[in-house]
PDB file of N, CA and C in Angstrom:
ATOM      1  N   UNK A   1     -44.730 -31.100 198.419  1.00  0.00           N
ATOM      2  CA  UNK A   1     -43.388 -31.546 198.088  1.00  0.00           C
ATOM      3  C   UNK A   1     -42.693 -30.559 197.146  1.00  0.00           C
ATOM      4  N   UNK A   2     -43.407 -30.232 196.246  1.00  0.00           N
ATOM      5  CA  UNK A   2     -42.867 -29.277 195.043  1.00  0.00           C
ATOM      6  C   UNK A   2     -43.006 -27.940 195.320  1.00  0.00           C
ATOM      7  N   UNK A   3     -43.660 -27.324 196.421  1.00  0.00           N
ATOM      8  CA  UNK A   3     -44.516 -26.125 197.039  1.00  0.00           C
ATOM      9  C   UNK A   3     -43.096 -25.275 196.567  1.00  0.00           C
ATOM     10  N   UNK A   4     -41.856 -25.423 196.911  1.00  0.00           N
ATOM     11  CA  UNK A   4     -40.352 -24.162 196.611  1.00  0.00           C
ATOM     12  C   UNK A   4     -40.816 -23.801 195.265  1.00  0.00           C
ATOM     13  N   UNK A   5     -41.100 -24.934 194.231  1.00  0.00           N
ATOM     14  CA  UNK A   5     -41.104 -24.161 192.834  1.00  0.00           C
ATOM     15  C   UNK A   5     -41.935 -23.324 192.226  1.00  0.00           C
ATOM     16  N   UNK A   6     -41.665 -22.441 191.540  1.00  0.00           N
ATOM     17  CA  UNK A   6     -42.911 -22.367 190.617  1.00  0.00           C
ATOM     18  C   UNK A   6     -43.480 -22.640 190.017  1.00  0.00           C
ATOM     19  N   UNK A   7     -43.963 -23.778 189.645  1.00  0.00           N
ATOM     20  CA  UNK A   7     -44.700 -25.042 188.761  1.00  0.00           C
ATOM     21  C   UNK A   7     -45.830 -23.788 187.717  1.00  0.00           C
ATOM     22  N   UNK A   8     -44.867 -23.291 186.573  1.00  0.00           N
ATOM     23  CA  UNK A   8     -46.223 -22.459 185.597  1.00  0.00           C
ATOM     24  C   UNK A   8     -46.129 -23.717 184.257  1.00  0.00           C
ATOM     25  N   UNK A   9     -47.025 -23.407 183.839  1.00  0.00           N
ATOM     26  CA  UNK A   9     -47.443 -24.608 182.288  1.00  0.00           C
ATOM     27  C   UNK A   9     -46.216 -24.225 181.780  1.00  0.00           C
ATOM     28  N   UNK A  10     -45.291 -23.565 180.924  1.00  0.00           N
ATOM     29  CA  UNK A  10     -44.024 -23.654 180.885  1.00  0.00           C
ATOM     30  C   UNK A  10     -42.972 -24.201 181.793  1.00  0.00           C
ATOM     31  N   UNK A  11     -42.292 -24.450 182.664  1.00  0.00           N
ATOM     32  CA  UNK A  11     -41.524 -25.434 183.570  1.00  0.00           C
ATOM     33  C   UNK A  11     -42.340 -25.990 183.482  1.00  0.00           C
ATOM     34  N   UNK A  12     -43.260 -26.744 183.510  1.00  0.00           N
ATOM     35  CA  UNK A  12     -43.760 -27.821 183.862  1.00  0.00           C
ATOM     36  C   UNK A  12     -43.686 -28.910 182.320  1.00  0.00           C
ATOM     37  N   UNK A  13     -43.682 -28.267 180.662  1.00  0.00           N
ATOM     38  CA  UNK A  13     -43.487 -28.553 179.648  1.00  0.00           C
ATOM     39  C   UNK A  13     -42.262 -28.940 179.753  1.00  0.00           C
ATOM     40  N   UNK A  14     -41.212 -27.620 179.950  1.00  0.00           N
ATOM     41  CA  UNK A  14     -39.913 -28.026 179.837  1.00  0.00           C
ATOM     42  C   UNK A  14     -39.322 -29.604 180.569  1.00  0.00           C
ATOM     43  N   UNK A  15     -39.901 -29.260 182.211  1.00  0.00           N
ATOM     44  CA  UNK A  15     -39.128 -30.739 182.574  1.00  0.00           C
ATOM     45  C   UNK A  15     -39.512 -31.722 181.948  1.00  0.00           C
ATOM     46  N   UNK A  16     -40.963 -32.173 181.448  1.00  0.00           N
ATOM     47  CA  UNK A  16     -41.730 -32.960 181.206  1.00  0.00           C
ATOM     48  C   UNK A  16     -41.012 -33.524 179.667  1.00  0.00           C
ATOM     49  N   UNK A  17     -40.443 -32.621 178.451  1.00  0.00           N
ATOM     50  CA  UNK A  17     -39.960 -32.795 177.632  1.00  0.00           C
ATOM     51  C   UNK A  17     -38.469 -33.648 178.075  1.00  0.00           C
ATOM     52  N   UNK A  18     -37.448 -32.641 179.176  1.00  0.00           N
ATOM     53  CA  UNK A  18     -36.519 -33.129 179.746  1.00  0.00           C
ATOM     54  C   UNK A  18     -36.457 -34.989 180.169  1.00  0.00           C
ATOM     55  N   UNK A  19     -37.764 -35.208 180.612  1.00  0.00           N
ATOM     56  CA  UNK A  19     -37.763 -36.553 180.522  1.00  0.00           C
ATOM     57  C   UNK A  19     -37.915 -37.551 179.791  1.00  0.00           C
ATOM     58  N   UNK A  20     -39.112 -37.051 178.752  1.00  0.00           N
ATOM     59  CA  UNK A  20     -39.363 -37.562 177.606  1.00  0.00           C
ATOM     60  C   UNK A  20     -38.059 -37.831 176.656  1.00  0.00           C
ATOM     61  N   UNK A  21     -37.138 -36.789 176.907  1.00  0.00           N
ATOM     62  CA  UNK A  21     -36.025 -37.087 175.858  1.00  0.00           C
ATOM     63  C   UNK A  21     -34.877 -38.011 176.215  1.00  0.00           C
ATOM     64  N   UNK A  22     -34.607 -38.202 178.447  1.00  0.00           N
ATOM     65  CA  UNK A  22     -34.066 -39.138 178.422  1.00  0.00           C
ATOM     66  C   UNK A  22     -34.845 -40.429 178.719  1.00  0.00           C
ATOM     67  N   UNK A  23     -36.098 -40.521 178.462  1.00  0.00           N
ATOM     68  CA  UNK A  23     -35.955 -42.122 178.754  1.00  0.00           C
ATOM     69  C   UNK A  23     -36.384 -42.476 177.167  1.00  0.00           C
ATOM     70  N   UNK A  24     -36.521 -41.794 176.127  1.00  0.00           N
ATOM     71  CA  UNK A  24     -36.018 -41.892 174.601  1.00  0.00           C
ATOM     72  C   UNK A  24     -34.712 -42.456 173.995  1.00  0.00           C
ATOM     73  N   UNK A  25     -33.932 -41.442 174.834  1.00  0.00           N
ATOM     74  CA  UNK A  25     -32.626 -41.964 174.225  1.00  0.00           C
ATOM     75  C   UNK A  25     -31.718 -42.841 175.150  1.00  0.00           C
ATOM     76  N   UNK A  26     -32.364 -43.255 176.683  1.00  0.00           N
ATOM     77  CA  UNK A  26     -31.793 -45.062 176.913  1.00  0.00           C
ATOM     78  C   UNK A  26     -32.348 -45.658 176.019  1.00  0.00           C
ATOM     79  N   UNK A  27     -34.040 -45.983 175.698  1.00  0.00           N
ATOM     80  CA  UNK A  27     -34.165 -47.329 174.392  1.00  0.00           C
ATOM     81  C   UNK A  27     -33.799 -47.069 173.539  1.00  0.00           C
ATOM     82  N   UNK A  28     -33.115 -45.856 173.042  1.00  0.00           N
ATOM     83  CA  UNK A  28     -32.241 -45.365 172.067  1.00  0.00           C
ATOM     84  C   UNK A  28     -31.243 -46.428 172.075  1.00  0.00           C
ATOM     85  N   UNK A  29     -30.436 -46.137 173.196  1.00  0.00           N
ATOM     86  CA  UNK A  29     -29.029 -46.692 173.137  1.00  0.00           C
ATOM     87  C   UNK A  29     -29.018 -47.700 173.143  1.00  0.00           C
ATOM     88  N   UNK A  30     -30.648 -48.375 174.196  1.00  0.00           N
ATOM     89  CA  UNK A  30     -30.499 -50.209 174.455  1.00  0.00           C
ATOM     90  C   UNK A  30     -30.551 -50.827 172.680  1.00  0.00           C
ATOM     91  N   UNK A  31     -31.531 -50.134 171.950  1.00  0.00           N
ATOM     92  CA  UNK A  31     -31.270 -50.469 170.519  1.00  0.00           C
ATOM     93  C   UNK A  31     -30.437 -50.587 169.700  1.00  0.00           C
ATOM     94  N   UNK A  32     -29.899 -49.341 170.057  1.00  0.00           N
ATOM     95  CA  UNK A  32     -28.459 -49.318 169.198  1.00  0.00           C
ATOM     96  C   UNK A  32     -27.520 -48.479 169.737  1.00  0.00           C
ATOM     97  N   UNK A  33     -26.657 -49.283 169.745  1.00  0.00           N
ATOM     98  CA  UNK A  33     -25.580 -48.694 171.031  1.00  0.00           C
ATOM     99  C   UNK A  33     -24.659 -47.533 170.312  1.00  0.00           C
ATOM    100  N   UNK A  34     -24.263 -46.358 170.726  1.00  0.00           N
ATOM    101  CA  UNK A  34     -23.784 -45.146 169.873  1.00  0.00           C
ATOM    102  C   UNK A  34     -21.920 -45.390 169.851  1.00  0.00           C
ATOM    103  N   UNK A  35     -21.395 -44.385 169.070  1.00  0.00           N
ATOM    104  CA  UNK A  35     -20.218 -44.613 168.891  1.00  0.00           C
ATOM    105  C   UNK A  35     -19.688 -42.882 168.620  1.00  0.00           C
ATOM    106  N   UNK A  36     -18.514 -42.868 169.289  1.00  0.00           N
ATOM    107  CA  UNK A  36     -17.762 -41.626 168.944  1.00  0.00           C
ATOM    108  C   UNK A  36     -18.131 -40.735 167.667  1.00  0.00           C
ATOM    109  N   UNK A  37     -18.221 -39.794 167.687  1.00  0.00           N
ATOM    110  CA  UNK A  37     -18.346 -38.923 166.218  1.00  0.00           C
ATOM    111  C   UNK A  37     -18.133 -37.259 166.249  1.00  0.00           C
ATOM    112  N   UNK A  38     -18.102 -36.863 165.425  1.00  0.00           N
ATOM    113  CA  UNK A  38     -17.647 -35.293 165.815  1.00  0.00           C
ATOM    114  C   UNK A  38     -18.063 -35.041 164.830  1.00  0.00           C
ATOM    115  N   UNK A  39     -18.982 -33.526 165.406  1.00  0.00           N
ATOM    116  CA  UNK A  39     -19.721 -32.613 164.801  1.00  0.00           C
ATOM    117  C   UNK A  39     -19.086 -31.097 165.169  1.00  0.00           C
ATOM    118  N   UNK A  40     -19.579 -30.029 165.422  1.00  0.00           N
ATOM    119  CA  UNK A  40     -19.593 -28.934 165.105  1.00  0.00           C
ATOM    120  C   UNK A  40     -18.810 -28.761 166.499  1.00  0.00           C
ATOM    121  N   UNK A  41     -19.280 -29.596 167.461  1.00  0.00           N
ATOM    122  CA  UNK A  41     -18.790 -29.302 169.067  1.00  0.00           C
ATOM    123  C   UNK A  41     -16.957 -29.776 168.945  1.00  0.00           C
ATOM    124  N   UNK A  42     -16.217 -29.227 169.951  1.00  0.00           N
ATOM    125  CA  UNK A  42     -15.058 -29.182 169.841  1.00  0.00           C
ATOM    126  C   UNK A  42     -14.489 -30.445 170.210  1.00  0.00           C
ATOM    127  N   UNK A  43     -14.620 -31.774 170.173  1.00  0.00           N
ATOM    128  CA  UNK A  43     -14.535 -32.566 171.231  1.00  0.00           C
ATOM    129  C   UNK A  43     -15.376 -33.799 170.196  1.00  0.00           C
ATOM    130  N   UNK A  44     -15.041 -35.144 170.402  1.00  0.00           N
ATOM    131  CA  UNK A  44     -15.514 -36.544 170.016  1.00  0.00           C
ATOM    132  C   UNK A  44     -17.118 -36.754 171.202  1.00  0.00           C
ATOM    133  N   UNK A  45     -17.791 -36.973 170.419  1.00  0.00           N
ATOM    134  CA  UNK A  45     -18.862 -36.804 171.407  1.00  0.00           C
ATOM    135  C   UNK A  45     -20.148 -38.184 171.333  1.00  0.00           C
ATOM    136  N   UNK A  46     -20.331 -38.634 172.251  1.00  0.00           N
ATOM    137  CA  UNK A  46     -22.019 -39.599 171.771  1.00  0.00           C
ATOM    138  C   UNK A  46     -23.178 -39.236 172.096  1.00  0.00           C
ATOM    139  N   UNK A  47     -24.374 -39.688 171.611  1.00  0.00           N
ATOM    140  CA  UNK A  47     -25.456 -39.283 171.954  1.00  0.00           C
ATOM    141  C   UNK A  47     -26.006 -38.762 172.918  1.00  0.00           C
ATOM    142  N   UNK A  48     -25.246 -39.497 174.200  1.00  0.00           N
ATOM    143  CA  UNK A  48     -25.442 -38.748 175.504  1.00  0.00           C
ATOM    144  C   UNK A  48     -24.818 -37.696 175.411  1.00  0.00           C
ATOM    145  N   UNK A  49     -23.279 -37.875 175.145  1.00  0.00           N
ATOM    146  CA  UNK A  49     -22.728 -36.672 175.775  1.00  0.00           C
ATOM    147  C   UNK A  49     -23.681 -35.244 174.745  1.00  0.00           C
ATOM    148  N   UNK A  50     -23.868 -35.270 173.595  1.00  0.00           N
ATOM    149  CA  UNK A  50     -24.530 -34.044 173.501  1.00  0.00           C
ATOM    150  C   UNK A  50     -25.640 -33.703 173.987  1.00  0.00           C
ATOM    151  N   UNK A  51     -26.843 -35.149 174.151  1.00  0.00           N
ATOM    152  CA  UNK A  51     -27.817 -34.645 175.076  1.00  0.00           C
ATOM    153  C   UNK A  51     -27.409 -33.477 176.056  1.00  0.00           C
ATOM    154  N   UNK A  52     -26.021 -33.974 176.964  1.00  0.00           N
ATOM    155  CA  UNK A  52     -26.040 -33.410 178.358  1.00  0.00           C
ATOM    156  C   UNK A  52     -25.628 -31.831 177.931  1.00  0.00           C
ATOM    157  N   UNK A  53     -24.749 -31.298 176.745  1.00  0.00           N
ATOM    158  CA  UNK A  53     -24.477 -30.911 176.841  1.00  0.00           C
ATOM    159  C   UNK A  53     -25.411 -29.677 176.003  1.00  0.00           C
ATOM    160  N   UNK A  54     -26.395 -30.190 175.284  1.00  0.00           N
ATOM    161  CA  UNK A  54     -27.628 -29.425 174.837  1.00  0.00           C
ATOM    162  C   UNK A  54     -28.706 -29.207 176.130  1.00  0.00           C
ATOM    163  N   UNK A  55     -28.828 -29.899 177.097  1.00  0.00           N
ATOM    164  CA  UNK A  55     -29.763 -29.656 178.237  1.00  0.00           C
ATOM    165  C   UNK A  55     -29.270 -28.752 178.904  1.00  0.00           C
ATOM    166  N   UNK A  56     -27.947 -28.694 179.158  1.00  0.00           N
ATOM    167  CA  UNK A  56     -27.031 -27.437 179.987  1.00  0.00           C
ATOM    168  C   UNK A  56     -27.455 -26.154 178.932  1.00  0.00           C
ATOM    169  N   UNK A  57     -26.884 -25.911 177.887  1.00  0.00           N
ATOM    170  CA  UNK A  57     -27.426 -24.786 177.079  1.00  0.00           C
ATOM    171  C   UNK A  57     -28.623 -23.970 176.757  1.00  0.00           C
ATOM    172  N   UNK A  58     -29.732 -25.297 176.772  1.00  0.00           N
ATOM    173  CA  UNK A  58     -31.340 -25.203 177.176  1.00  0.00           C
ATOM    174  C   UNK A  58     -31.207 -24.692 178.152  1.00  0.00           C
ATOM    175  N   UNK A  59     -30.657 -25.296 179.508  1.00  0.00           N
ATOM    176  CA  UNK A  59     -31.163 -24.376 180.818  1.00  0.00           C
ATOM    177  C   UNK A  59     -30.995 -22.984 180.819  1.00  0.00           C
ATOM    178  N   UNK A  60     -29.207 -22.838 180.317  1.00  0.00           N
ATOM    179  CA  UNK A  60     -28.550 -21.240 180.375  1.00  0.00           C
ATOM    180  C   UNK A  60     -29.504 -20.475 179.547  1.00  0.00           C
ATOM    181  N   UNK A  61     -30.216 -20.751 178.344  1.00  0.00           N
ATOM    182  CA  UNK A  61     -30.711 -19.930 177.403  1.00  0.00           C
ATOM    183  C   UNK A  61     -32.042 -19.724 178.586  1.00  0.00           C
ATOM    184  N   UNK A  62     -32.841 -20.574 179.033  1.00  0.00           N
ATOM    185  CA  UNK A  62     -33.704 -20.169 179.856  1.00  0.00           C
ATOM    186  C   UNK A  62     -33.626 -19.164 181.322  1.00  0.00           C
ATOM    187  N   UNK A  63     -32.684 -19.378 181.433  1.00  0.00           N
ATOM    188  CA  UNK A  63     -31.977 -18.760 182.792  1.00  0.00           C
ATOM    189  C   UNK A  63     -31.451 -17.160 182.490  1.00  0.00           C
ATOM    190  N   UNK A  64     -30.868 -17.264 181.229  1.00  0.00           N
ATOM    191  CA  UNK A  64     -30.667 -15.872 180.219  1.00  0.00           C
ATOM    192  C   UNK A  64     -32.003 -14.716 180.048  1.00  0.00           C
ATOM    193  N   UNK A  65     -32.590 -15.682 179.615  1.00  0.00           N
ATOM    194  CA  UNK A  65     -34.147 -15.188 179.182  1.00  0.00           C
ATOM    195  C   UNK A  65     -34.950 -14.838 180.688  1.00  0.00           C
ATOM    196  N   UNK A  66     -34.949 -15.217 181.126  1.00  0.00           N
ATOM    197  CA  UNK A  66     -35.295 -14.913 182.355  1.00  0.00           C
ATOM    198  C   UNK A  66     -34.667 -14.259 183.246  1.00  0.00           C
ATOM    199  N   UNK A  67     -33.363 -13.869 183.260  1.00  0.00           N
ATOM    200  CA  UNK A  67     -32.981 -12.607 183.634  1.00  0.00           C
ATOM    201  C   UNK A  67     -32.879 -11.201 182.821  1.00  0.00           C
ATOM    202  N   UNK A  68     -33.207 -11.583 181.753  1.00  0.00           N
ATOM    203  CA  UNK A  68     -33.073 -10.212 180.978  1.00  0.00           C
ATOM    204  C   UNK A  68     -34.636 -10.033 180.300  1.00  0.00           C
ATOM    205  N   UNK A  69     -35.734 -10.656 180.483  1.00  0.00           N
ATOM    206  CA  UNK A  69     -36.579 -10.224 179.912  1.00  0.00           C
ATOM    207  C   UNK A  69     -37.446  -9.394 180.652  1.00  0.00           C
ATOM    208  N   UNK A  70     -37.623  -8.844 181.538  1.00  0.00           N
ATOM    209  CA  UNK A  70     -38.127  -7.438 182.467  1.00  0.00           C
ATOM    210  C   UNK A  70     -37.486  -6.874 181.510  1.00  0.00           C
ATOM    211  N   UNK A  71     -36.526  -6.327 181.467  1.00  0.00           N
ATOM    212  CA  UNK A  71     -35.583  -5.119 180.958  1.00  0.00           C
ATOM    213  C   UNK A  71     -35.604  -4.861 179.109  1.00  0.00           C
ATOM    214  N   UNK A  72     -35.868  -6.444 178.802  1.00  0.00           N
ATOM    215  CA  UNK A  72     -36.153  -6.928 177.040  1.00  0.00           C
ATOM    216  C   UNK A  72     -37.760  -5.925 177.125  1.00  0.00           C
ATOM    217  N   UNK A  73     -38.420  -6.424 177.617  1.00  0.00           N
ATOM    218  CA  UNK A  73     -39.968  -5.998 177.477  1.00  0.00           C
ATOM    219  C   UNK A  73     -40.210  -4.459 178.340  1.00  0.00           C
ATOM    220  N   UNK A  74     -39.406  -3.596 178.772  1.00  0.00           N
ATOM    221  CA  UNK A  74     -39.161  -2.156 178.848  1.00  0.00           C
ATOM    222  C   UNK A  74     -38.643  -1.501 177.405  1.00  0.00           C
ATOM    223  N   UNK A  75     -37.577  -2.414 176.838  1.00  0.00           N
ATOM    224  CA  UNK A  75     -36.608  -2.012 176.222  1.00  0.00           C
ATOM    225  C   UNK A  75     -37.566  -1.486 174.722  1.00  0.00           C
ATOM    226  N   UNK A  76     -38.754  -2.936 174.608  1.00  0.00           N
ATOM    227  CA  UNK A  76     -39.302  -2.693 173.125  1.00  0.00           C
ATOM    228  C   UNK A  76     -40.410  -2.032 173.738  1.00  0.00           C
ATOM    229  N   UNK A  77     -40.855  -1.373 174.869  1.00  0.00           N
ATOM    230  CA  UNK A  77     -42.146  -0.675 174.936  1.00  0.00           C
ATOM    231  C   UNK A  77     -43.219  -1.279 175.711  1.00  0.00           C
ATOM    232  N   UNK A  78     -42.878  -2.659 175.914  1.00  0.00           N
ATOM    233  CA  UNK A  78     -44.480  -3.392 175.949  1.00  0.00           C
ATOM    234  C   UNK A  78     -44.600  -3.546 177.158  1.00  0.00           C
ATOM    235  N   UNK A  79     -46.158  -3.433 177.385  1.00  0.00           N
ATOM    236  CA  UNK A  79     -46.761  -3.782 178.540  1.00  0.00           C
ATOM    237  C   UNK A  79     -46.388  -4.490 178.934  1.00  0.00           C
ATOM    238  N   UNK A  80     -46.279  -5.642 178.963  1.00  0.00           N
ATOM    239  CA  UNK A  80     -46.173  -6.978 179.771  1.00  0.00           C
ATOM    240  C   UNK A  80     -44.578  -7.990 179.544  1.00  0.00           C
ATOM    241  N   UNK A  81     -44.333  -8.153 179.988  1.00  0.00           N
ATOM    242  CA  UNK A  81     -42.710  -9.153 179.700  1.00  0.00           C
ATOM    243  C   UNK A  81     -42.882  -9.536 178.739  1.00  0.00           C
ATOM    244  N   UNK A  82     -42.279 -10.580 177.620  1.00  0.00           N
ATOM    245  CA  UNK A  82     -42.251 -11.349 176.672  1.00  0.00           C
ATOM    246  C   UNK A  82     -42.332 -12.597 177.436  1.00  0.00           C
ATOM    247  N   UNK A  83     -43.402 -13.400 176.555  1.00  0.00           N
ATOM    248  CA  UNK A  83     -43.714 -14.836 177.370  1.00  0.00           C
ATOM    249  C   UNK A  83     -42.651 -15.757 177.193  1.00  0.00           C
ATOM    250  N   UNK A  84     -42.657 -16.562 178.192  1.00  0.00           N
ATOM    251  CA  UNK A  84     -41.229 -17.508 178.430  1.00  0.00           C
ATOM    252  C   UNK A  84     -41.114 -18.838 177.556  1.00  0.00           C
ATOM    253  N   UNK A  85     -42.505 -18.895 176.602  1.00  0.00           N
ATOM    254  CA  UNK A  85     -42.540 -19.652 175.484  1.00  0.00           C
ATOM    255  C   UNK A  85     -41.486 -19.474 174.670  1.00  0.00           C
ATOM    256  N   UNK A  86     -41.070 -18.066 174.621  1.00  0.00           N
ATOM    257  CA  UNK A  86     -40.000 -17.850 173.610  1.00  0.00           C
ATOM    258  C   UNK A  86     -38.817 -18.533 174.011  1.00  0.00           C
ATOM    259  N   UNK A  87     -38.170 -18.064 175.465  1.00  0.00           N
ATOM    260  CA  UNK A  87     -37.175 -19.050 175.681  1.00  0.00           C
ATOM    261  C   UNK A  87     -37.334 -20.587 175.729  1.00  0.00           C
ATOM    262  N   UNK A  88     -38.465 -21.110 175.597  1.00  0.00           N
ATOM    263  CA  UNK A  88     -38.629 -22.988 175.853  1.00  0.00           C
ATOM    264  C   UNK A  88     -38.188 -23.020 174.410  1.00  0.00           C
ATOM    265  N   UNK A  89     -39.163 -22.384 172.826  1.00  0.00           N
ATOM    266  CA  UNK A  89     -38.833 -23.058 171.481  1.00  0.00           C
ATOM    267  C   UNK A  89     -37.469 -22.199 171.168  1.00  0.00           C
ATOM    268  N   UNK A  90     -36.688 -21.703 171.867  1.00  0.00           N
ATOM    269  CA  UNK A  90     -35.143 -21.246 171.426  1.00  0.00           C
ATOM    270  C   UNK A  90     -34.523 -22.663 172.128  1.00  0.00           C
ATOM    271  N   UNK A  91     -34.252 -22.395 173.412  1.00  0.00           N
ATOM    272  CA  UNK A  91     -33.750 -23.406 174.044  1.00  0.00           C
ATOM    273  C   UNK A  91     -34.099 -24.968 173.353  1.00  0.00           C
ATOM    274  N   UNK A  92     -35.238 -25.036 173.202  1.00  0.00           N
ATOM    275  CA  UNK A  92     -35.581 -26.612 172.153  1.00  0.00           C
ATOM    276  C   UNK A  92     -34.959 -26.764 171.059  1.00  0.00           C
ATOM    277  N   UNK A  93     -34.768 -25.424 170.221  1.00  0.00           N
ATOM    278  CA  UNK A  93     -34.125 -25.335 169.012  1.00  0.00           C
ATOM    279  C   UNK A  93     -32.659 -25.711 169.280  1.00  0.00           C
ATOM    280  N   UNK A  94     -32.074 -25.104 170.253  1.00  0.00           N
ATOM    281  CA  UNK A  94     -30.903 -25.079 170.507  1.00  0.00           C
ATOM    282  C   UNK A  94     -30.359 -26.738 170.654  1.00  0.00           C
ATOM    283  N   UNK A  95     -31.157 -27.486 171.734  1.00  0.00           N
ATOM    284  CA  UNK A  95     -31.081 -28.652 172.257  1.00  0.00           C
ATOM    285  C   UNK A  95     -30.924 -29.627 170.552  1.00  0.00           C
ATOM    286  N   UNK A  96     -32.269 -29.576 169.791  1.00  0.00           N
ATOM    287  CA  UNK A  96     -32.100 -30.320 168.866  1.00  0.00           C
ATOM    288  C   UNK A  96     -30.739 -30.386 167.880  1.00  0.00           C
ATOM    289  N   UNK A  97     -30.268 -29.086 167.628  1.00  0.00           N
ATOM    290  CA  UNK A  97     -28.969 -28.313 166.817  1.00  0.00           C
ATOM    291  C   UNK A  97     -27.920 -28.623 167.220  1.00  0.00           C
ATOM    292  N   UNK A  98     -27.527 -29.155 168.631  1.00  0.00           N
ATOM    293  CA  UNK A  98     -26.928 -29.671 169.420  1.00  0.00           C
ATOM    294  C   UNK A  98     -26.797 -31.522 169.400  1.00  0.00           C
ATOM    295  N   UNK A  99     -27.924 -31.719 169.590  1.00  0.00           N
ATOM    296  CA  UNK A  99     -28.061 -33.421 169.606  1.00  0.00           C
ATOM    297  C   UNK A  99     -27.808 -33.903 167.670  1.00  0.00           C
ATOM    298  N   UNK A 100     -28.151 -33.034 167.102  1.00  0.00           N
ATOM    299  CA  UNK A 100     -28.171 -33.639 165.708  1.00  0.00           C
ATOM    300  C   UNK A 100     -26.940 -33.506 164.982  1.00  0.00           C
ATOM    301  N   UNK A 101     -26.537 -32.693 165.235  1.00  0.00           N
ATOM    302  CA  UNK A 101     -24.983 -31.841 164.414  1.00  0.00           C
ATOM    303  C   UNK A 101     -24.238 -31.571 165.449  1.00  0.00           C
ATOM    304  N   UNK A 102     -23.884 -31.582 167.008  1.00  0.00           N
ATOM    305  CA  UNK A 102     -22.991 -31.489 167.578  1.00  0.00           C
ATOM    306  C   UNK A 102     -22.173 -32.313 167.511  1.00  0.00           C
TER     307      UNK A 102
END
């Protein structure tokens, strides 16, 4: 069924987190239901909406990182690419920085 992807222990963390965080923040909301607020993002926003809009940024930063890291890992010398761990705890960083203060 999944055979198109590349299922490596990274994607497979990332989605796995991806879910963990929304079925978190429905008993989130069934608990306590959210309300308009504005943070750093340009725009009145709720819990969801920054989720969605920190998961989009997560992806691009991964999608970033993964097109430019062949050329990143020529650039500093090294044998081997830079592992894609780096883009999951940026992108995570990003996501949280987003959901907390957006």
């Amino acid at each position: 069924m999944f055979e198109w992807m590349a299922w490596t222990t990274p994607v497979a963390v990332f989605f796995i987190c991806i879910a963990l965080m929304l079925a978190g923040m429905t008993i989130w909301e069934i608990k306590s239901p959210t309300t308009l607020r504005r943070g750093f993002l340009p725009l009145e926003t709720t819990r969801g909406d920054r989720l969605f809009i920190g998961l989009l940024a997560a992806a691009y930063v991964n999608l970033a990182f993964v097109g430019v890291s062949s050329r990143l890992g020529l650039a500093l010398g090294m044998e081997a690419e830079p592992s894609i761990w780096i883009s999951f705890v940026v992108s995570m960083g990003l996501l949280g920085l987003i959901v907390q203060k957006g």
